[in-house]
N, C-alpha and C. Protein backbone atom coordinates (compact mmCIF):
# COMPACT_ATOMS: atom_id res chain seq x y z
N UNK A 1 0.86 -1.16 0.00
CA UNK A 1 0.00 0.00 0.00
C UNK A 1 0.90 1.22 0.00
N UNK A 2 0.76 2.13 -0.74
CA UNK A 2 1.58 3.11 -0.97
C UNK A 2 0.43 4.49 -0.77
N UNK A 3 1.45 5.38 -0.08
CA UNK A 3 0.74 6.66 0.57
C UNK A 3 1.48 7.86 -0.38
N UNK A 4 0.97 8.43 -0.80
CA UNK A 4 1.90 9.43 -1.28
C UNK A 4 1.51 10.68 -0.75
N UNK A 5 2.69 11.01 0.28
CA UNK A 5 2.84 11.89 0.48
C UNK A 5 3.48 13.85 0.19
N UNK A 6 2.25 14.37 0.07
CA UNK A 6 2.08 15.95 -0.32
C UNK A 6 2.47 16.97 0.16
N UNK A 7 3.52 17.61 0.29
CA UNK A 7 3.58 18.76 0.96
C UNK A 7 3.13 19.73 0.88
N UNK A 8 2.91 20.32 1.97
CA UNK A 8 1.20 21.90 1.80
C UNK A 8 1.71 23.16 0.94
N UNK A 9 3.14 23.08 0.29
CA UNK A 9 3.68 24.26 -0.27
C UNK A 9 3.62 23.30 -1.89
N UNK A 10 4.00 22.48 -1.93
CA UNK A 10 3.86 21.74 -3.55
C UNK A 10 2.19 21.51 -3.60
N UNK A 11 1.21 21.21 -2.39
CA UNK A 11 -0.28 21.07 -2.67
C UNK A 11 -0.56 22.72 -3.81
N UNK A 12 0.31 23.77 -2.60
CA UNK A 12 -0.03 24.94 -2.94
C UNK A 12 0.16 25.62 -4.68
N UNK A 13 1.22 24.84 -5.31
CA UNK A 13 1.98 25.48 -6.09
C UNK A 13 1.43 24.41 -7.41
N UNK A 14 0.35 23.32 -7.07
CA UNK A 14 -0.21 22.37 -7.96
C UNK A 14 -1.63 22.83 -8.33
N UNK A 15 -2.16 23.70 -7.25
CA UNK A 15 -2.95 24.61 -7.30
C UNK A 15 -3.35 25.47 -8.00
N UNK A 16 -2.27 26.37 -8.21
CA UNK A 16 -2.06 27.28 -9.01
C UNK A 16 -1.85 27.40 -10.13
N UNK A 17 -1.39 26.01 -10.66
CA UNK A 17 -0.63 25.92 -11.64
C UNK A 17 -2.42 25.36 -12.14
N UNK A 18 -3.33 24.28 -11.78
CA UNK A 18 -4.41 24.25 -12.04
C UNK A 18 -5.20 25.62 -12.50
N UNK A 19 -5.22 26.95 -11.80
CA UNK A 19 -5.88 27.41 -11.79
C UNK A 19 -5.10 28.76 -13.11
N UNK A 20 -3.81 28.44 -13.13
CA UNK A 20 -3.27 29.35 -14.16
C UNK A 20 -2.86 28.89 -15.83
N UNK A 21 -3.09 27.50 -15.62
CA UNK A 21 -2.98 26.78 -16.89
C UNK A 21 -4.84 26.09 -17.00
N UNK A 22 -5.02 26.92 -18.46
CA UNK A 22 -6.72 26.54 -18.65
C UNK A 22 -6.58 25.06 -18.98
N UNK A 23 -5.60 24.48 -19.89
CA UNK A 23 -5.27 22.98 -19.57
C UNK A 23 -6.03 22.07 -18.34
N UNK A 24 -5.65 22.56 -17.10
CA UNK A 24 -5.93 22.22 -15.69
C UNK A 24 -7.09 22.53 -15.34
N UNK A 25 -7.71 23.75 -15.76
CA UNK A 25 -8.62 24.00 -14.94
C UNK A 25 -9.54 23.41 -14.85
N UNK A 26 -9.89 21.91 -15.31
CA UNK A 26 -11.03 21.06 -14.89
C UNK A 26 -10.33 20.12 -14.14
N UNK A 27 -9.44 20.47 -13.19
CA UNK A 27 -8.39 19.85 -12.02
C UNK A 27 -9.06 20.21 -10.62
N UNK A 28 -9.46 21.58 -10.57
CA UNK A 28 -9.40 22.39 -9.56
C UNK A 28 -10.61 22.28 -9.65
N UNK A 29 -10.90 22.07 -8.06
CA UNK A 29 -12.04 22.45 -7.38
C UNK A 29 -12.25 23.05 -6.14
N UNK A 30 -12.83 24.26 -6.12
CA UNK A 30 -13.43 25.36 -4.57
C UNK A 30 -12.67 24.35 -3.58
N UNK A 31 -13.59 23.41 -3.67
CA UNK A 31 -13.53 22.49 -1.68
C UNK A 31 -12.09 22.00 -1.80
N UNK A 32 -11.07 21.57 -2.79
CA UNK A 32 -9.43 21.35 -2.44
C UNK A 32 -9.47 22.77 -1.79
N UNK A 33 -9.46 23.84 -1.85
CA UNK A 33 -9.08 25.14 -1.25
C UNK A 33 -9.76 24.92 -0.06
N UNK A 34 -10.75 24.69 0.03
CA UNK A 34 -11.79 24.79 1.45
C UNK A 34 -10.75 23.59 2.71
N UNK A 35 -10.96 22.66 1.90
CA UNK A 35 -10.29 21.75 2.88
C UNK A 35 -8.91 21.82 3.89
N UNK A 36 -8.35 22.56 2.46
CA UNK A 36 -6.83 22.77 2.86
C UNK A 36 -6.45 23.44 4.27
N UNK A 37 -7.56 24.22 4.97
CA UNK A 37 -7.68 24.91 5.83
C UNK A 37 -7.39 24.05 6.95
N UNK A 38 -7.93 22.64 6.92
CA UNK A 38 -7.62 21.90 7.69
C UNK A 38 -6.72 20.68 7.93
N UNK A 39 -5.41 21.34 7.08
CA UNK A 39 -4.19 20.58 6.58
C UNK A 39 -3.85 19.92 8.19
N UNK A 40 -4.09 20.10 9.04
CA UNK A 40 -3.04 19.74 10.31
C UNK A 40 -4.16 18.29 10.43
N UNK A 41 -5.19 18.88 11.08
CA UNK A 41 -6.28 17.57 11.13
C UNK A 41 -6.13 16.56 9.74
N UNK A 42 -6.09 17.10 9.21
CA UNK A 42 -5.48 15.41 7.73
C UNK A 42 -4.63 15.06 8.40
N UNK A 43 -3.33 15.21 8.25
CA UNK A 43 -2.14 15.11 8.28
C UNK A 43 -2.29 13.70 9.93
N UNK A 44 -2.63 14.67 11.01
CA UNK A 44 -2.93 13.48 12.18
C UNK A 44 -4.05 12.64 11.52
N UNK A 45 -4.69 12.34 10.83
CA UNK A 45 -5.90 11.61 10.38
C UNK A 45 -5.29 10.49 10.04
N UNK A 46 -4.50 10.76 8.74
CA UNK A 46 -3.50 9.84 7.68
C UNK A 46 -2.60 9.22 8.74
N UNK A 47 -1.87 10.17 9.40
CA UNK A 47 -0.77 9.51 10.64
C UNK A 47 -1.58 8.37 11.33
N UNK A 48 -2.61 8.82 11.70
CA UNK A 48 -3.62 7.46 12.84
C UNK A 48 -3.98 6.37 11.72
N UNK A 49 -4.75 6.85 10.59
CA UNK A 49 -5.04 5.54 9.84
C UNK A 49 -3.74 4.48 9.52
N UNK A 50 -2.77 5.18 9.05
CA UNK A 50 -1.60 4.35 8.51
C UNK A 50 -1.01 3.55 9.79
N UNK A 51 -0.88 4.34 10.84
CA UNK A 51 -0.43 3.81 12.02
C UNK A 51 -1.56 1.80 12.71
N UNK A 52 -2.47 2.08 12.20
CA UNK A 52 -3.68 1.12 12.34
C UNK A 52 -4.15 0.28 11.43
N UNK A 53 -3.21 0.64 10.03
CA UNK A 53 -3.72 -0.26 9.02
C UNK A 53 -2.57 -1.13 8.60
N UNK A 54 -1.54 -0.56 8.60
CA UNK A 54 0.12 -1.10 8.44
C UNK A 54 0.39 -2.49 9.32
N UNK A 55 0.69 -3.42 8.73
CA UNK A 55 0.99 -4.51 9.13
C UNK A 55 2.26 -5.21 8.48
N UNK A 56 2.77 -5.91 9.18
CA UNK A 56 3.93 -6.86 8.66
C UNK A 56 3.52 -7.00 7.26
N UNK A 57 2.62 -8.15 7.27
CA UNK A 57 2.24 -8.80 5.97
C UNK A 57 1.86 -7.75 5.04
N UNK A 58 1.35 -6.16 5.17
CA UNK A 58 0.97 -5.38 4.36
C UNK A 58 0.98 -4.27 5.04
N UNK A 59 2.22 -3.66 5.15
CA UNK A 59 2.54 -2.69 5.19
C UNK A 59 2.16 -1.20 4.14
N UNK A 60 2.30 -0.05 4.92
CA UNK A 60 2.18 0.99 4.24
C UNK A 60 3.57 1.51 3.88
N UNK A 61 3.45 1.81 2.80
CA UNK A 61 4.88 2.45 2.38
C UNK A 61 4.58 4.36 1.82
N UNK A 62 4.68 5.26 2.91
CA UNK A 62 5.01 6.87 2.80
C UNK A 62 5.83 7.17 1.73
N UNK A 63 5.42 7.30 0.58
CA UNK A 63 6.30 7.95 -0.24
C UNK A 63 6.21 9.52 -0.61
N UNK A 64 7.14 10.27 -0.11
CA UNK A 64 7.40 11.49 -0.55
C UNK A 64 6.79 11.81 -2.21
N UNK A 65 5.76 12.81 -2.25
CA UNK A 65 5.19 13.15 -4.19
C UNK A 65 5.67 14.27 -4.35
N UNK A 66 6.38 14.84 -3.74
CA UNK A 66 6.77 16.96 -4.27
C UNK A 66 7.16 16.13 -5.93
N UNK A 67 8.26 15.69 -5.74
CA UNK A 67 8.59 15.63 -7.14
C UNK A 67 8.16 13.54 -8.06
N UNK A 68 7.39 14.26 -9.19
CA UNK A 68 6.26 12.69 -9.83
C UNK A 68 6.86 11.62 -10.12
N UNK A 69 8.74 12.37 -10.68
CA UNK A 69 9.25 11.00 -11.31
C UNK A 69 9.69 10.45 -9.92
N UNK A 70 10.54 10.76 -9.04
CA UNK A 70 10.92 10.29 -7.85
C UNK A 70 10.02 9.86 -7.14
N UNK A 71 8.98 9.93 -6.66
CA UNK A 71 7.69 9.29 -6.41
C UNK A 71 7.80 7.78 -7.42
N UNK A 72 7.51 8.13 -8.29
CA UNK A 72 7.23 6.94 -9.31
C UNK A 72 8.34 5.82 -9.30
N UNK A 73 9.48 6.54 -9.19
CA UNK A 73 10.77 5.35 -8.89
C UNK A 73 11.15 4.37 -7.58
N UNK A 74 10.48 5.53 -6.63
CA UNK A 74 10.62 4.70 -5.26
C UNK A 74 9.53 3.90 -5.00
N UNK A 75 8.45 4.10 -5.93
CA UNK A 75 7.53 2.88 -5.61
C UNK A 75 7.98 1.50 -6.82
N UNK A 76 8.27 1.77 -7.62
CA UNK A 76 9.06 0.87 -8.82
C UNK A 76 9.61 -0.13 -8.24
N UNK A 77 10.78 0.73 -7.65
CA UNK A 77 11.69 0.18 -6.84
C UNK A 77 11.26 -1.01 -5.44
N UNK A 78 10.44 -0.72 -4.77
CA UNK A 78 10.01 -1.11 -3.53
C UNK A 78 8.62 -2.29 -4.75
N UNK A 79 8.27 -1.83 -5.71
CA UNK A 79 7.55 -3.49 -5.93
C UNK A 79 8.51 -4.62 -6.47
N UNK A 80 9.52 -4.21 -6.78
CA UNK A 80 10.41 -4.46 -7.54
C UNK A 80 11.70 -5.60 -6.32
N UNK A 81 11.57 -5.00 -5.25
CA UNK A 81 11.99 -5.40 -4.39
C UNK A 81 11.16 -6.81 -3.52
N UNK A 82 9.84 -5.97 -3.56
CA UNK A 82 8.97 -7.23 -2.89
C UNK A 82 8.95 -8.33 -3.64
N UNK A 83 8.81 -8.22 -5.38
CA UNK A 83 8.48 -9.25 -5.97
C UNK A 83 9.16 -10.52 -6.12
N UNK A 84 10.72 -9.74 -6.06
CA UNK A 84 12.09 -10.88 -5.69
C UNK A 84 11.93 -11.65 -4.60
N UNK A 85 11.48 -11.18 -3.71
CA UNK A 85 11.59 -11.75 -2.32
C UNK A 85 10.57 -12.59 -2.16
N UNK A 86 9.58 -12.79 -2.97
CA UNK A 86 8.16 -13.83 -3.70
C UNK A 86 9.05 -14.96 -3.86
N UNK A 87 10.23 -15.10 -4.69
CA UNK A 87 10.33 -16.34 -4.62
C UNK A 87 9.77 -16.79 -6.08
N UNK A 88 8.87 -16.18 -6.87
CA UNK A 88 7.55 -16.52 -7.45
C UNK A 88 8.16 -17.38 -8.72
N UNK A 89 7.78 -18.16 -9.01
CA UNK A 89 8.15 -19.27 -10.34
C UNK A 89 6.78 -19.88 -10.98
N UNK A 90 7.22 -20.16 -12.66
CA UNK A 90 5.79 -20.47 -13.45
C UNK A 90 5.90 -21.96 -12.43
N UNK A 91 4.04 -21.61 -12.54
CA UNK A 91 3.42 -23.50 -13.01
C UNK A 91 4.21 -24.86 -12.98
N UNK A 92 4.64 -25.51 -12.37
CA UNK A 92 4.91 -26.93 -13.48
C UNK A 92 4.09 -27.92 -14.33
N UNK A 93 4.36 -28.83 -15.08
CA UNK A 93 3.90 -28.83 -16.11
C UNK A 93 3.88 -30.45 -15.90
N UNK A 94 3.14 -31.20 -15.76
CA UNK A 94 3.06 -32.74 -15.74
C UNK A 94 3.16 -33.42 -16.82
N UNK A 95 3.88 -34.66 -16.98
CA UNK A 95 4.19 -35.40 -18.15
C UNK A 95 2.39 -35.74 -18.94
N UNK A 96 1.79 -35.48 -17.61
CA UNK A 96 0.03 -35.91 -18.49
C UNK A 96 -0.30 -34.93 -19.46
N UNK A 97 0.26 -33.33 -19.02
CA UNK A 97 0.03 -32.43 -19.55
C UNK A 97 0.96 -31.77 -20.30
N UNK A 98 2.12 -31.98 -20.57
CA UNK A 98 2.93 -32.07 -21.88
C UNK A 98 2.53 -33.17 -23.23
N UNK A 99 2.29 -34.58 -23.25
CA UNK A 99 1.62 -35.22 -23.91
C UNK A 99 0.25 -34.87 -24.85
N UNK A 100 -0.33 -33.90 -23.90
CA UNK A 100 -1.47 -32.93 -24.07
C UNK A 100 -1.25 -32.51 -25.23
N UNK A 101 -0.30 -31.21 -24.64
CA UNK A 101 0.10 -30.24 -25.37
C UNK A 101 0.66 -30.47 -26.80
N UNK A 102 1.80 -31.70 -26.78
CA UNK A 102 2.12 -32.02 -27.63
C UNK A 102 0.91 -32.84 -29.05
N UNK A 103 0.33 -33.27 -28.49
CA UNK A 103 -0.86 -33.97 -29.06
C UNK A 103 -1.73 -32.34 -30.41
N UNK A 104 -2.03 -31.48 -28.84
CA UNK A 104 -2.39 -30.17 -29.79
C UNK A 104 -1.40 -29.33 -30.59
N UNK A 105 -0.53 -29.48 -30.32
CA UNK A 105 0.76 -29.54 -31.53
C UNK A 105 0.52 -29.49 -32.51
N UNK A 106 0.38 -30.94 -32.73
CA UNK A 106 0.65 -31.96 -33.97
C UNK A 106 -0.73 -31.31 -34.84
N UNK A 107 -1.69 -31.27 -33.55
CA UNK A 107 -2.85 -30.82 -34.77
C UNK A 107 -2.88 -29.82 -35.16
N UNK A 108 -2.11 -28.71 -34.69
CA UNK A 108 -2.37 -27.45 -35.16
C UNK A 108 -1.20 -27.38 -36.17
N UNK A 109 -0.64 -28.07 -36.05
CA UNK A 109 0.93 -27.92 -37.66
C UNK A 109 0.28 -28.40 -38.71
N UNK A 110 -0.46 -29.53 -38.07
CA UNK A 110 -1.59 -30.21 -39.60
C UNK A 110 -2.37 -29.35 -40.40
N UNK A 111 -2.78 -28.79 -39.47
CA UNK A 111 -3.58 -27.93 -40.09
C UNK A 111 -3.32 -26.87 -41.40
N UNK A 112 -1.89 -26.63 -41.23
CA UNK A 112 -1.45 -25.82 -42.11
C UNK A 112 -0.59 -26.52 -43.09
N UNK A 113 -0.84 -27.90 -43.16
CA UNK A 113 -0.33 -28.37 -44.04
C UNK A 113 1.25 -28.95 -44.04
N UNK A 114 2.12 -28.14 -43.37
CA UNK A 114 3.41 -28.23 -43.12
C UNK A 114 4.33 -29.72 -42.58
């Protein structure tokens, strides 16, 4: 689970950039401004939820967002990390079910004559 974390001066400056590029401006909405008022109460909100939802087996991972590509790499990175540690390997394949396969082989090469 990945949190990405906002700082109230890059919230501020993503804002603006919404509201000064017409591009954006179906980004921005009144209540992001309204809310923002109560940046401290989030902030302990997110701290208590994450603190209560984070577990060994499924942890939360805080990633810093000021900047998108660095955001984007440290979560890359961290699935990238878990997935090794999976262990994870294809299927095996039973001699009943290679015979199979091979069987649908044969018919599908027939088919084309070859």
């Amino acid at each position: 689970k990945f949190f990405l974390h906002l700082s109230k001066e890059e919230q501020r400056k993503r804002f603006l950039a919404r509201i000064d590029e017409p591009e954006k401006n179906w980004k921005f909405a009144l209540a992001d401004v309204e809310e923002r008022a109560h940046w401290d109460a989030y902030q302990a909100a997110y701290a208590a939820c994450l603190a209560e939802t984070s577990t060994k087996a499924s942890p939360w991972y805080v990633v810093p967002a000021d900047h998108k590509k660095s955001a984007r790499l440290i979560i890359s990175e961290i699935i990238l990390d878990t997935m090794r540690g999976m262990k994870l390997e294809f299927p095996g394949v039973t001699a009943e079910r290679r015979l199979e396969l091979q069987a649908i082989r044969t018919k599908l090469v027939d088919e084309s004559g070859h």
